[in-house]
N, C-alpha and C. Protein backbone atom coordinates (compact mmCIF):
# COMPACT_ATOMS: atom_id res chain seq x y z
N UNK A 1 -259.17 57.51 37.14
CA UNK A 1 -258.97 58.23 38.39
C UNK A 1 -260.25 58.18 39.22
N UNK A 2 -260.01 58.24 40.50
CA UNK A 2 -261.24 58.21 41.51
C UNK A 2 -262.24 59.37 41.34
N UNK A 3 -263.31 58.83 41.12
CA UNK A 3 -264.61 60.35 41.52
C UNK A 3 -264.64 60.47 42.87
N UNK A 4 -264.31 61.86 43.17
CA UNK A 4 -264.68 62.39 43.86
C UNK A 4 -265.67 63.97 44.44
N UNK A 5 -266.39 63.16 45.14
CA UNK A 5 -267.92 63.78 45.37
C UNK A 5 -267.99 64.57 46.40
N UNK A 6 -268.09 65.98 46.36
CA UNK A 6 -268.15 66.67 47.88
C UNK A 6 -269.43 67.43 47.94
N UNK A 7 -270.13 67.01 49.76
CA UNK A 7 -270.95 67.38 49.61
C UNK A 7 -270.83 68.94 51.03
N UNK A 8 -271.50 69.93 50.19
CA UNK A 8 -271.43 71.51 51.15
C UNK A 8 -272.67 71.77 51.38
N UNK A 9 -272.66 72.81 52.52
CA UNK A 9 -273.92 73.64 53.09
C UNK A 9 -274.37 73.77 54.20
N UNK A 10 -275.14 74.40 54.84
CA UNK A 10 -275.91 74.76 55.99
C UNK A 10 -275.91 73.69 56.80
N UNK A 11 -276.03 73.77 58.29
CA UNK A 11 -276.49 72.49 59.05
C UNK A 11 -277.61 72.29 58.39
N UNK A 12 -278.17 70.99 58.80
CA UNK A 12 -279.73 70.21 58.56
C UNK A 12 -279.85 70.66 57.18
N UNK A 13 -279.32 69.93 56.21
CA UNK A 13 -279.55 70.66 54.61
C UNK A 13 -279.68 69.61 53.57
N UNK A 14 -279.28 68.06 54.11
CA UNK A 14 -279.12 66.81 53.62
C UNK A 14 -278.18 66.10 53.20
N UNK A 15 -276.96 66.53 53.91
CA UNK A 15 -275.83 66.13 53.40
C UNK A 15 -275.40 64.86 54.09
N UNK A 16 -276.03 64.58 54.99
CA UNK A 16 -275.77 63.17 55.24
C UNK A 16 -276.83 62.17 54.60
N UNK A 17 -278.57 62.75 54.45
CA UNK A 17 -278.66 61.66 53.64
C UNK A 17 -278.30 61.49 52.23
N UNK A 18 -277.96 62.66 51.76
CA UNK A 18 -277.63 62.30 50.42
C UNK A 18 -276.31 61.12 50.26
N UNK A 19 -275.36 61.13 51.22
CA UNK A 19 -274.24 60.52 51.40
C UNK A 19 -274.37 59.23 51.37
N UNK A 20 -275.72 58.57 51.97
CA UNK A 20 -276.50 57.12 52.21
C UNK A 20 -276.81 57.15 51.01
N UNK A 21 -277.15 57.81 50.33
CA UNK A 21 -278.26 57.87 49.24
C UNK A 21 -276.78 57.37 47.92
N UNK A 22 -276.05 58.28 47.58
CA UNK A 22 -275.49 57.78 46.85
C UNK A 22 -273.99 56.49 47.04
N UNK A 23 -274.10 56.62 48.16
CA UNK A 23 -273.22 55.29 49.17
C UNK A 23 -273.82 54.03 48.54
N UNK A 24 -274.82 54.17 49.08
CA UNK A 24 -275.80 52.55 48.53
C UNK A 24 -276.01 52.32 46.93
N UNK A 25 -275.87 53.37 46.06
CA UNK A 25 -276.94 53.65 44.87
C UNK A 25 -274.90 52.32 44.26
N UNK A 26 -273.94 53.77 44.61
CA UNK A 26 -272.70 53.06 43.77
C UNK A 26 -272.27 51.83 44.47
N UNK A 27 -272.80 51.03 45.64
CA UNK A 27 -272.10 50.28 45.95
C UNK A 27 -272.99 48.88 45.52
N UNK A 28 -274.17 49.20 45.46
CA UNK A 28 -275.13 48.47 44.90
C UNK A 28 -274.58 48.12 43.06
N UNK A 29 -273.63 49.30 42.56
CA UNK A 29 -273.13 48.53 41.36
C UNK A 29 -272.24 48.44 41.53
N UNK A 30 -271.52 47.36 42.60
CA UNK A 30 -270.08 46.98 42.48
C UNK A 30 -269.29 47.99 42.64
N UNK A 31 -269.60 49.27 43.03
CA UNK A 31 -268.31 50.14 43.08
C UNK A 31 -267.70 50.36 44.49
N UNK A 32 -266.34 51.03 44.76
CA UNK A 32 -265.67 50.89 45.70
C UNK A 32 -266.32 52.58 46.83
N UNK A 33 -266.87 52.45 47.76
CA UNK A 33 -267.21 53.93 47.77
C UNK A 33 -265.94 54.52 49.46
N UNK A 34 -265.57 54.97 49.33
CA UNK A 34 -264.90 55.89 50.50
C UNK A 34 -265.40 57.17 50.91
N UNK A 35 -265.70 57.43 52.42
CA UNK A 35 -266.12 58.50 53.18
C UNK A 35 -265.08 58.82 54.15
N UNK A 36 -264.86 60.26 53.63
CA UNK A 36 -264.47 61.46 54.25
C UNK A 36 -265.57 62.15 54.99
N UNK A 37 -265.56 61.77 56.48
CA UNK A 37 -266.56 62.13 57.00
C UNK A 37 -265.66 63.53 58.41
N UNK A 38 -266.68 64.38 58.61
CA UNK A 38 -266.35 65.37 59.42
C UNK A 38 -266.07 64.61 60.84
N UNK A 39 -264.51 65.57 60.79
CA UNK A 39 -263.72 65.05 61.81
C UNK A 39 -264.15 65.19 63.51
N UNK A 40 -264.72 66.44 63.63
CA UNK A 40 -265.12 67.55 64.12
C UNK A 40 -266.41 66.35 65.30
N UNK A 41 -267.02 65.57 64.73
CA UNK A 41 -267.67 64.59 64.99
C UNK A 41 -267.64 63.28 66.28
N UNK A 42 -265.90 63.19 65.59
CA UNK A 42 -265.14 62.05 66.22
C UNK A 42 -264.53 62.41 67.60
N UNK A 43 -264.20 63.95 68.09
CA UNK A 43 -263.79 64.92 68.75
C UNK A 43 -264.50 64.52 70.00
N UNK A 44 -264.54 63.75 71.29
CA UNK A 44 -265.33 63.20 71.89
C UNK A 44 -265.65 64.33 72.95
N UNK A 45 -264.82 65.21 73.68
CA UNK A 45 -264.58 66.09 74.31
C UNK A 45 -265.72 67.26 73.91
N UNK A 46 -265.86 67.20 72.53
CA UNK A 46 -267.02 68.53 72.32
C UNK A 46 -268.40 67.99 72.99
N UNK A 47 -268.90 68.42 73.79
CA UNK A 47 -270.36 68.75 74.37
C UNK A 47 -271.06 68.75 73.25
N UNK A 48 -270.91 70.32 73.17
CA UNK A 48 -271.71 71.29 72.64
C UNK A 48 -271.15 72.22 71.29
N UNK A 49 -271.48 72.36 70.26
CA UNK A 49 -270.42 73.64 69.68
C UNK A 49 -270.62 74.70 70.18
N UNK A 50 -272.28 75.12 70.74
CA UNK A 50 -272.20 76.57 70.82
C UNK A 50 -271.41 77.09 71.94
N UNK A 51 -271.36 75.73 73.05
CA UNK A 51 -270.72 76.05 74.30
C UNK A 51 -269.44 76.33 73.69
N UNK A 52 -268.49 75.47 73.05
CA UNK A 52 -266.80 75.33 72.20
C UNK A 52 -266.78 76.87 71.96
N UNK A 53 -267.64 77.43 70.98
CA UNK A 53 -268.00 78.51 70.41
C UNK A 53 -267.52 79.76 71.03
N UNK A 54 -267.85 79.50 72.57
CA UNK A 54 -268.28 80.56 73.05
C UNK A 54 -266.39 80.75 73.89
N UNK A 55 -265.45 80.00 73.21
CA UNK A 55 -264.44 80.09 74.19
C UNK A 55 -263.12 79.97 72.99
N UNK A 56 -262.93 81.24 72.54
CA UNK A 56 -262.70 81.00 71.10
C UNK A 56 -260.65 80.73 70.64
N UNK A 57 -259.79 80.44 72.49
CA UNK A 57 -258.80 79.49 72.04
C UNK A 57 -259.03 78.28 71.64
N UNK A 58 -260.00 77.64 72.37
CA UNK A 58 -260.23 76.24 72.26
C UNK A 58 -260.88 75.79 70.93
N UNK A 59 -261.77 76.47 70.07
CA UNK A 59 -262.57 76.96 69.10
C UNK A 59 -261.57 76.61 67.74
N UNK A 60 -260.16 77.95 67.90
CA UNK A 60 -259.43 77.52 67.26
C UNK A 60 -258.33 76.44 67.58
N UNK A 61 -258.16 76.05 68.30
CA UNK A 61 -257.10 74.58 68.40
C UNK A 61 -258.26 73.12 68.12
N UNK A 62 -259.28 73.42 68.14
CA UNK A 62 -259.94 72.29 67.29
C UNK A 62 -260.14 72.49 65.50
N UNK A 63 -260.44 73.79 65.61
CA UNK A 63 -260.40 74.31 63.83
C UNK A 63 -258.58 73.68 63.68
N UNK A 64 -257.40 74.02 63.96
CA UNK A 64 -256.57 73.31 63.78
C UNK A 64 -255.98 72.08 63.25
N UNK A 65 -256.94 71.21 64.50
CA UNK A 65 -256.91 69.94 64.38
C UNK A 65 -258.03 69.41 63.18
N UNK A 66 -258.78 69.83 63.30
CA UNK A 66 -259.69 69.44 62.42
C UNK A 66 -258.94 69.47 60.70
N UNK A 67 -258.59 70.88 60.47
CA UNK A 67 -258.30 70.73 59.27
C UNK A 67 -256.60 70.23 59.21
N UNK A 68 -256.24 70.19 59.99
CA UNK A 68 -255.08 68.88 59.69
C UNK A 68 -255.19 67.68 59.18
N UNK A 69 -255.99 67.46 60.06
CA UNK A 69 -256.86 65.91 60.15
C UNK A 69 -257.32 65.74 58.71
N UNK A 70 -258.05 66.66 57.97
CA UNK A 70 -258.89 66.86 56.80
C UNK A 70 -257.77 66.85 55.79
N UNK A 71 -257.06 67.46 55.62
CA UNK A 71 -256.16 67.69 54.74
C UNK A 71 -255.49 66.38 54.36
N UNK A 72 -254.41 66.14 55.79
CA UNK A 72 -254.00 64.56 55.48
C UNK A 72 -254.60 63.15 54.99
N UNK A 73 -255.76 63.22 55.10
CA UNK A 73 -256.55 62.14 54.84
C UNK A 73 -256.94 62.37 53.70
N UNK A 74 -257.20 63.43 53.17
CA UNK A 74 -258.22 63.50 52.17
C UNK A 74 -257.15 63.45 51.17
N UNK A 75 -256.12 64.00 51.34
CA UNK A 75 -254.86 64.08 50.41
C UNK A 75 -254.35 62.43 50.01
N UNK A 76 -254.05 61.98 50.97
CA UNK A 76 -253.80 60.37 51.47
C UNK A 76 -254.81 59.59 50.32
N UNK A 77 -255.79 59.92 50.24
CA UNK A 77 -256.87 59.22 49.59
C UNK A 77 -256.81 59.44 48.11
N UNK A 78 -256.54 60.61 48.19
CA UNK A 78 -256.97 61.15 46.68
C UNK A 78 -255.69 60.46 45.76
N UNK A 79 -254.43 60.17 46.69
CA UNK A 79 -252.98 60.27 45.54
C UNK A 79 -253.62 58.75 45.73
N UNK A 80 -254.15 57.80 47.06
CA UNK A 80 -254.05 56.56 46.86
C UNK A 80 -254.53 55.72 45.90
N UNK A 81 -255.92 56.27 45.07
CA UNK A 81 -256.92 56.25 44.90
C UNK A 81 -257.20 56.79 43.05
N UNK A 82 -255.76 57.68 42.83
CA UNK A 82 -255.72 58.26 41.75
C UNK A 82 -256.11 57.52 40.26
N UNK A 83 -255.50 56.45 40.50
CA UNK A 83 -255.86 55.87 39.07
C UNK A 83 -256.82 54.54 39.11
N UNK A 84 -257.62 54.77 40.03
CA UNK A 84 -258.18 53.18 40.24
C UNK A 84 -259.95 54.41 39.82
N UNK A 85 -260.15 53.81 38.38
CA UNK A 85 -261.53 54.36 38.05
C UNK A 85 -263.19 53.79 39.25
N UNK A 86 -262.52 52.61 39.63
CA UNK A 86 -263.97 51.95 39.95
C UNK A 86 -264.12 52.79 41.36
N UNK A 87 -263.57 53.74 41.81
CA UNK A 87 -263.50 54.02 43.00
C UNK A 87 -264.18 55.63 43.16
N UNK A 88 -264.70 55.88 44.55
CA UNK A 88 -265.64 56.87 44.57
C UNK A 88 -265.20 57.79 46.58
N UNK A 89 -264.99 58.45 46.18
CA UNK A 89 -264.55 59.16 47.38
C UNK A 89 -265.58 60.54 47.73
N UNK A 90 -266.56 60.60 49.18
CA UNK A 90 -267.51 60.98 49.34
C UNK A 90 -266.88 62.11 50.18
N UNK A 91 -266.69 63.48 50.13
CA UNK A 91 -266.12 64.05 51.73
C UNK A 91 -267.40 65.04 51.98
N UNK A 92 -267.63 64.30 53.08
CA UNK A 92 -268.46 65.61 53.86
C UNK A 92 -268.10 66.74 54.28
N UNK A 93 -268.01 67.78 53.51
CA UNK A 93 -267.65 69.19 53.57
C UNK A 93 -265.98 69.16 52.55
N UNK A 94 -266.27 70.35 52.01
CA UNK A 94 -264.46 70.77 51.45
C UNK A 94 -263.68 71.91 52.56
N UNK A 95 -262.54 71.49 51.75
CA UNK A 95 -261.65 72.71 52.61
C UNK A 95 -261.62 74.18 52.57
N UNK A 96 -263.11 74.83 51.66
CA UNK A 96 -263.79 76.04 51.65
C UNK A 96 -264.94 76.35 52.91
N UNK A 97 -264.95 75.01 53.05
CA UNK A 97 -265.86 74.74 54.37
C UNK A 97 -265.26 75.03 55.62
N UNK A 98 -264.30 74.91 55.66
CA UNK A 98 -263.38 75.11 57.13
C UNK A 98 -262.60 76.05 56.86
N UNK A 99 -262.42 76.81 55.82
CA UNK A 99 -262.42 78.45 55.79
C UNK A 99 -263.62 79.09 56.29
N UNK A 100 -264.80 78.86 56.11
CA UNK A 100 -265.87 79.61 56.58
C UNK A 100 -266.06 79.38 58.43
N UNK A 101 -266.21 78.00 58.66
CA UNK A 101 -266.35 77.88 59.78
C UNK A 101 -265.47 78.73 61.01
N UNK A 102 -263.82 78.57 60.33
CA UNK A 102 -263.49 79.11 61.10
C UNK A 102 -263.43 80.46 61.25
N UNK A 103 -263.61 81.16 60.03
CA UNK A 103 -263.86 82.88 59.98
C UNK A 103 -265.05 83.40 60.31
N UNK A 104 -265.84 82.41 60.16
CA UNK A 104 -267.34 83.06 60.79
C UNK A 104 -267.27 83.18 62.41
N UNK A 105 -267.13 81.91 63.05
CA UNK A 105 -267.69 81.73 64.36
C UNK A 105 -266.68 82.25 65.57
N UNK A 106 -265.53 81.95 64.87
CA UNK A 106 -264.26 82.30 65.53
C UNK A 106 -264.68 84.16 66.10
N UNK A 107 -264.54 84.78 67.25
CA UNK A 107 -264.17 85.61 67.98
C UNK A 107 -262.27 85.66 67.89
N UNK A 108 -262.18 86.71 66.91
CA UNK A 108 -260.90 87.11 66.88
C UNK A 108 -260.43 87.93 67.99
N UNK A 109 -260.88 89.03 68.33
CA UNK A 109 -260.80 89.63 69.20
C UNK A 109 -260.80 89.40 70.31
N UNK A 110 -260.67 87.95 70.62
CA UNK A 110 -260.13 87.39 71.86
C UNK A 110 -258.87 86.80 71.93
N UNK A 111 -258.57 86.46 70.42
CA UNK A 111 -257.58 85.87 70.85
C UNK A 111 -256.06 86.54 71.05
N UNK A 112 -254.92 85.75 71.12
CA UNK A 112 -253.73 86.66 71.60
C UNK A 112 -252.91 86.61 70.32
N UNK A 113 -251.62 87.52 70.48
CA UNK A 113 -250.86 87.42 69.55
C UNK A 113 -250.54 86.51 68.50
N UNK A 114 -250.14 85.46 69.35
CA UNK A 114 -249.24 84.24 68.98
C UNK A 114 -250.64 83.55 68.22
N UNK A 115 -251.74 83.41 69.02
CA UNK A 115 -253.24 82.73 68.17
C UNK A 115 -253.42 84.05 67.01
N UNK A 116 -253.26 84.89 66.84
CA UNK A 116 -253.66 85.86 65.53
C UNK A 116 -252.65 84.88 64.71
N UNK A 117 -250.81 84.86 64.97
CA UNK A 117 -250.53 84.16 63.81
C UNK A 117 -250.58 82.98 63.61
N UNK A 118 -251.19 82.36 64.31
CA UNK A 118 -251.38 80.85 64.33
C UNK A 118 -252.94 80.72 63.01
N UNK A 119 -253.83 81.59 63.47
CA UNK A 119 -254.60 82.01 62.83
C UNK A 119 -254.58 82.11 60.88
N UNK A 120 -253.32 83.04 60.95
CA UNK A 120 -253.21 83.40 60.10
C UNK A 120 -252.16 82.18 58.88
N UNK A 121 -251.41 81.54 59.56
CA UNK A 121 -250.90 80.65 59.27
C UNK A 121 -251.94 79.52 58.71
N UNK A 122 -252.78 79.27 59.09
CA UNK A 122 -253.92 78.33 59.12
C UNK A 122 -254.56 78.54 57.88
N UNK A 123 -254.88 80.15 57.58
CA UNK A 123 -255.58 80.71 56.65
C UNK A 123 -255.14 80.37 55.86
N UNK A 124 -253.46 80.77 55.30
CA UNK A 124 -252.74 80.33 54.51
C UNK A 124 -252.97 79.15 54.05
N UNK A 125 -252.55 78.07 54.44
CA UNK A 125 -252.58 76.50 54.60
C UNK A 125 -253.91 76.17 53.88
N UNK A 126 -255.26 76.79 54.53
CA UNK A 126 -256.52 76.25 53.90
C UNK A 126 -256.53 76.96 52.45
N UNK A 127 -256.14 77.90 52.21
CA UNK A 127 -255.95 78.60 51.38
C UNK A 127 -255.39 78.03 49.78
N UNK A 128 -254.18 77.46 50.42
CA UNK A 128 -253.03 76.67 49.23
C UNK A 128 -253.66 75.38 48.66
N UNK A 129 -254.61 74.48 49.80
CA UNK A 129 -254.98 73.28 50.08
C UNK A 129 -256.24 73.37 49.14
N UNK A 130 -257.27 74.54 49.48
CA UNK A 130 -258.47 74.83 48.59
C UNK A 130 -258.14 74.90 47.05
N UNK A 131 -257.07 75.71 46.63
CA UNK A 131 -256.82 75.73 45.31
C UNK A 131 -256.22 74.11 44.86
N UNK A 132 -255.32 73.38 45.75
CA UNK A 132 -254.76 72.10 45.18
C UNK A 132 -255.68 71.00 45.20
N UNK A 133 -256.64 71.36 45.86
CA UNK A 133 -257.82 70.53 45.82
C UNK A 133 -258.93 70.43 44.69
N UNK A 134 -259.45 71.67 44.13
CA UNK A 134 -260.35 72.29 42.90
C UNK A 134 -259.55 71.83 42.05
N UNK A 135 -258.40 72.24 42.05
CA UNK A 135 -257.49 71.81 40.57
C UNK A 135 -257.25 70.73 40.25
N UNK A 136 -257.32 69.91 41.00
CA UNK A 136 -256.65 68.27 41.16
C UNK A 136 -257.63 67.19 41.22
N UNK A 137 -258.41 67.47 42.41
CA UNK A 137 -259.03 65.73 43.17
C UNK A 137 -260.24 66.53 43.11
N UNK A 138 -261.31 67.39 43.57
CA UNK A 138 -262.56 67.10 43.74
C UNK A 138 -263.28 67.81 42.11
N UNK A 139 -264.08 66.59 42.04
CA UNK A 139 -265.02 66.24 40.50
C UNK A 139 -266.37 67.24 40.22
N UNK A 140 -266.91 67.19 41.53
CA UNK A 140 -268.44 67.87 41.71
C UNK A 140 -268.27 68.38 43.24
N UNK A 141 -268.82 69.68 42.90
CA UNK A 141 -269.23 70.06 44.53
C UNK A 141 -270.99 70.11 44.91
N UNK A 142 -271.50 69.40 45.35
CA UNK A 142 -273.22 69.76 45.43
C UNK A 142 -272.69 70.62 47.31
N UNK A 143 -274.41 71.72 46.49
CA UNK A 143 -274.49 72.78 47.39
C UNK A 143 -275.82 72.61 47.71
N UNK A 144 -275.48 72.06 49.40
CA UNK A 144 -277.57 71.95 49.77
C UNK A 144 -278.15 73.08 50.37
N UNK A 145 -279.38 73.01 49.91
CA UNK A 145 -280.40 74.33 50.67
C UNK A 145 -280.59 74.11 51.39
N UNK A 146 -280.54 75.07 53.02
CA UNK A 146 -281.31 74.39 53.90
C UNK A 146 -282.55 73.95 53.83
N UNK A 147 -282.52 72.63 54.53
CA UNK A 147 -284.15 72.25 54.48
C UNK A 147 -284.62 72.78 55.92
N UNK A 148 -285.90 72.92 55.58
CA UNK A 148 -287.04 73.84 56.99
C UNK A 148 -286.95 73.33 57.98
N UNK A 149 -286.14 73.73 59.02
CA UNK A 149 -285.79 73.13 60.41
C UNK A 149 -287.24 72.98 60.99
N UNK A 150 -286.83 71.40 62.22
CA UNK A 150 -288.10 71.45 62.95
C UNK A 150 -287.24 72.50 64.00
N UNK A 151 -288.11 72.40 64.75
CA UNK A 151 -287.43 73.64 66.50
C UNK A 151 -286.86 72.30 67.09
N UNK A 152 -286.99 71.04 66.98
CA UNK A 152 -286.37 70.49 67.85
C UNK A 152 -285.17 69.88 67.65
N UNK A 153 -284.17 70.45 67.95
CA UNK A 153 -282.62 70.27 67.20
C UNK A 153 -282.19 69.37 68.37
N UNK A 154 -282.34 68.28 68.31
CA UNK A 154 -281.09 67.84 69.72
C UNK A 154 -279.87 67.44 69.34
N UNK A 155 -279.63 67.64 68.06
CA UNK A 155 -277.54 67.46 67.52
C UNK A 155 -277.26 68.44 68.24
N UNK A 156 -275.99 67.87 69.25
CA UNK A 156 -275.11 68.69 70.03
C UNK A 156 -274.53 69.91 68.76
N UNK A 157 -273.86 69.26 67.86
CA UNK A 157 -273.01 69.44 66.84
C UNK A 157 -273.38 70.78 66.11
N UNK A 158 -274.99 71.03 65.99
CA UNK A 158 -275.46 72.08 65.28
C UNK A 158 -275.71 73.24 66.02
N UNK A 159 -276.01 74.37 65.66
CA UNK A 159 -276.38 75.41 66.79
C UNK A 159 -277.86 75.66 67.13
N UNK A 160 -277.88 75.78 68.51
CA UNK A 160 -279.44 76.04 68.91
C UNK A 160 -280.50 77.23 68.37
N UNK A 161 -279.80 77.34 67.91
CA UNK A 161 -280.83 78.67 67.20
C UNK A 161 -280.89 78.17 65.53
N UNK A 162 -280.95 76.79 65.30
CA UNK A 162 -280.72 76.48 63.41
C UNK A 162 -281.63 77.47 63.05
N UNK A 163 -282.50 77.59 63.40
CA UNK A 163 -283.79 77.76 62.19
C UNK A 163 -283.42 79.30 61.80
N UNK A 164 -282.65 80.04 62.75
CA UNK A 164 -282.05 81.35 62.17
C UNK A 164 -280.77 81.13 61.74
N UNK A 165 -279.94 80.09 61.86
CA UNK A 165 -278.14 80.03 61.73
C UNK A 165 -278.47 79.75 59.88
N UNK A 166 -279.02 78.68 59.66
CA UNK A 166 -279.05 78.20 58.24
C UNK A 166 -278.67 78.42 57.34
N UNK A 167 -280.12 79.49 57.11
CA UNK A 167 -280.11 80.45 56.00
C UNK A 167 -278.59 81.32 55.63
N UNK A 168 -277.94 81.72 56.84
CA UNK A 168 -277.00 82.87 56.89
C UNK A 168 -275.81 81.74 56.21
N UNK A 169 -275.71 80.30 56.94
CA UNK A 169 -274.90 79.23 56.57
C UNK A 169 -274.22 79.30 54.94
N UNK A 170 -275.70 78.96 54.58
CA UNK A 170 -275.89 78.40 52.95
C UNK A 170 -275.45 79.86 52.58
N UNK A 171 -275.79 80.71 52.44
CA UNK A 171 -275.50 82.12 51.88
C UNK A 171 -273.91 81.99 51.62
N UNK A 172 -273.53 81.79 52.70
CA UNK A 172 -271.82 82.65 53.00
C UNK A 172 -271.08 81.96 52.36
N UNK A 173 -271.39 80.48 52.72
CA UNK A 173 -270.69 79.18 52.10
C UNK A 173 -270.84 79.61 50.69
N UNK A 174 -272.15 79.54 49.99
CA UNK A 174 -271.87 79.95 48.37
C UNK A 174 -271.32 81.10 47.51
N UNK A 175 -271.10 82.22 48.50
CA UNK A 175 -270.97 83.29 48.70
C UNK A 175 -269.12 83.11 48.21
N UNK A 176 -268.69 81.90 49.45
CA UNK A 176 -267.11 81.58 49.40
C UNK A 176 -267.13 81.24 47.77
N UNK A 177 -267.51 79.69 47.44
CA UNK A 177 -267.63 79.37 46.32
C UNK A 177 -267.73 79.75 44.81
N UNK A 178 -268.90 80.84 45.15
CA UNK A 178 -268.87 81.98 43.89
C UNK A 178 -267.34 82.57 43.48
N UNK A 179 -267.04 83.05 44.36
CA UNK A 179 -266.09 84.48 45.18
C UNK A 179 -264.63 83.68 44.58
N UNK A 180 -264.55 82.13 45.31
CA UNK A 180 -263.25 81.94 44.63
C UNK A 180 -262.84 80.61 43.76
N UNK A 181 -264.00 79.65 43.65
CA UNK A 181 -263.64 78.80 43.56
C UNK A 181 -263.28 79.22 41.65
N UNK A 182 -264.35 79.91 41.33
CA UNK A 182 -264.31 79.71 39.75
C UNK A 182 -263.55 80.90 39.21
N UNK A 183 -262.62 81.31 40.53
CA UNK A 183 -261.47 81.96 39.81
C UNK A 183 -260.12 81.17 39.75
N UNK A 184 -260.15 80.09 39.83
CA UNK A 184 -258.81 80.07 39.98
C UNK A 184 -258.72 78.21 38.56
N UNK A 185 -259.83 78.76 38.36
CA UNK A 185 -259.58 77.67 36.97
C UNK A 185 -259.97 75.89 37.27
N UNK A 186 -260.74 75.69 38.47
CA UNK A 186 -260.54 74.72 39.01
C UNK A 186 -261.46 73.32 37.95
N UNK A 187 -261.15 72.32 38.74
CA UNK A 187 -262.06 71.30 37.16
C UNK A 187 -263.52 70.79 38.24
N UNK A 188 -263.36 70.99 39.16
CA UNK A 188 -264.83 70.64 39.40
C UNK A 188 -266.41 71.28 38.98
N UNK A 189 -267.17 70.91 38.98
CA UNK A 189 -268.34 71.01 38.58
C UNK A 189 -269.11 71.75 40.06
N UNK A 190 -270.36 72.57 39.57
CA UNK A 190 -270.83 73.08 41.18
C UNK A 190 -272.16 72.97 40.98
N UNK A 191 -272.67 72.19 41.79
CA UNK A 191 -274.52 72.11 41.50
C UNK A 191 -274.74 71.98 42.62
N UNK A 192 -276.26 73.03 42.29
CA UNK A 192 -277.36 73.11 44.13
C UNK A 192 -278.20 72.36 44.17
N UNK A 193 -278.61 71.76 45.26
CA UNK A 193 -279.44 70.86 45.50
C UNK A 193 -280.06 71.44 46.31
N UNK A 194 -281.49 71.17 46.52
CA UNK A 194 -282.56 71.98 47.46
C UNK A 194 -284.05 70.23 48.13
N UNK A 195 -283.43 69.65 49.11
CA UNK A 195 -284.29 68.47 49.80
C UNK A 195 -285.33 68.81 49.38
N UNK A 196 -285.83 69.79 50.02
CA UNK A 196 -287.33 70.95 50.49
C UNK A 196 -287.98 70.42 48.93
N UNK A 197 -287.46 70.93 47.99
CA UNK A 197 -287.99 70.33 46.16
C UNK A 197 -287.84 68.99 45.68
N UNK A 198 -286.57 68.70 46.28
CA UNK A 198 -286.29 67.07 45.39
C UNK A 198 -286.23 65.81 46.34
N UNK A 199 -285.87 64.65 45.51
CA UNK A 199 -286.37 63.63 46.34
C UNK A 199 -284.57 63.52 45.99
N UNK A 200 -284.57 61.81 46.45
CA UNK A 200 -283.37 60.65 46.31
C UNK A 200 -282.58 60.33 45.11
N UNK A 201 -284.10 60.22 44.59
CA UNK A 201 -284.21 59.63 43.02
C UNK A 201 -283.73 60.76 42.19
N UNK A 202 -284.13 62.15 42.48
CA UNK A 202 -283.45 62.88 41.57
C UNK A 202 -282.08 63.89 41.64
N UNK A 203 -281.74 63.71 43.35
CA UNK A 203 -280.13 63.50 43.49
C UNK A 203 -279.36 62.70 42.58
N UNK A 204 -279.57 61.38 42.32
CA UNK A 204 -278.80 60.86 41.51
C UNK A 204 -279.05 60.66 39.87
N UNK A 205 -280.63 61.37 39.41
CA UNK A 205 -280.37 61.79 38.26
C UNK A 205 -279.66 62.95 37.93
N UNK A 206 -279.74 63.70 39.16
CA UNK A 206 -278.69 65.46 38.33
C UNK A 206 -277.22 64.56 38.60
N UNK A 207 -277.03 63.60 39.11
CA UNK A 207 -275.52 63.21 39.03
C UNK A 207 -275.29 62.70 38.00
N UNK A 208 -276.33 61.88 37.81
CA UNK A 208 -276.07 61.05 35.85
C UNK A 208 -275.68 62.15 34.86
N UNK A 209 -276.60 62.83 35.52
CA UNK A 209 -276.53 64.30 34.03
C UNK A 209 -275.00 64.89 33.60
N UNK A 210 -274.44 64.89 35.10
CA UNK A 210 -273.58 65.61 35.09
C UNK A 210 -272.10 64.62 35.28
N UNK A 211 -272.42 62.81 34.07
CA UNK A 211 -270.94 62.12 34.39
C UNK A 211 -270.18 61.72 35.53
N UNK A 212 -270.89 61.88 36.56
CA UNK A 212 -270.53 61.74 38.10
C UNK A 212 -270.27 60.11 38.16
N UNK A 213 -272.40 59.93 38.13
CA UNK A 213 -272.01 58.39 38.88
C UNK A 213 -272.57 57.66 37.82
């Protein structure tokens, strides 16, 4: 069956280079590697998030789309992908991830009826999807620390204030993880990773350690 590798945490925390990092390491031995990369990205229309942020129908009809988008694909991959060992499936962020995003940033109190159950419907959905996911398809979850923001953020994508958003990021996110992942019996593995301490080289020894790659 396919390994699959998910990487969580704070903006600016290393989850994209780690993604290069072990992209190259397995493809360099002949292996097949696939990225699940954040959809949220591809979204050409977003500016800004904090601007998106600040207008919180639109906020949620991209949280929507986004985890539609996430779900189908990642699902798509995982059944395609099931019994072919040489194969390695990378997703940037899980579907505990887009539970947080959207419960954190989201302004409920703006929205209307019909968006509360649209809302709530959604919850559901990430909800069912998070447990069929832990139980099934994802292998390892690595959890990055933020690494020490410079002040000069010019990713549209992240929020202008990182060097205070971060910290609160990484918290909540592990906070989710603690809270539910290791109740519900799931088979993945959960390890933290911290840039700020480690290098490249020993990203992919805690993966050896741990039967990954």
């Amino acid at each position: 069956m396919a390994q699959v590798i998910v990487l969580s945490g704070a903006c600016y925390s290393g989850k994209t280079t780690a993604m290069n990092t072990i992209k190259k390491y397995l493809e360099d031995k002949g292996k097949k590697v696939i990225i699940s990369d954040e959809y949220i990205r591809h979204i050409h229309d977003i500016k800004s998030i904090d601007e998106l942020r600040q207008h919180p129908s639109a906020y949620l009809n991209i949280q929507v789309l986004i985890a539609q988008q996430k779900i189908k694909t990642e699902r798509e991959l995982f059944e395609q992908y099931k019994h072919k060992d040489d194969v390695y499936i990378i997703c940037d962020r899980s579907i505990l991830d887009s539970i947080y995003y959207l419960c954190f940033y989201l302004d409920k109190s703006q929205l209307t009826t019909s968006e509360i159950a649209c809302l709530g419907l959604l919850l559901s959905t990430l909800l069912e999807t998070t447990e069929e996911f832990y139980t099934k398809y994802y292998d390892v979850t690595l959890l990055f620390k933020p690494i020490i923001a410079c002040s000069n953020n010019k990713d549209s994508m992240r929020p202008k204030d990182l060097i205070y958003v971060q910290q609160n990021e990484y918290r909540l996110i592990k906070l989710l993880y603690l809270g539910y992942c290791f109740g519900i019996g799931n088979k993945t593995r959960f390890v933290e990773f911290d840039y700020n301490l480690h290098t490249d080289e020993q990203l992919l020894l805690t993966l050896h350690k741990y039967n990954v790659i």
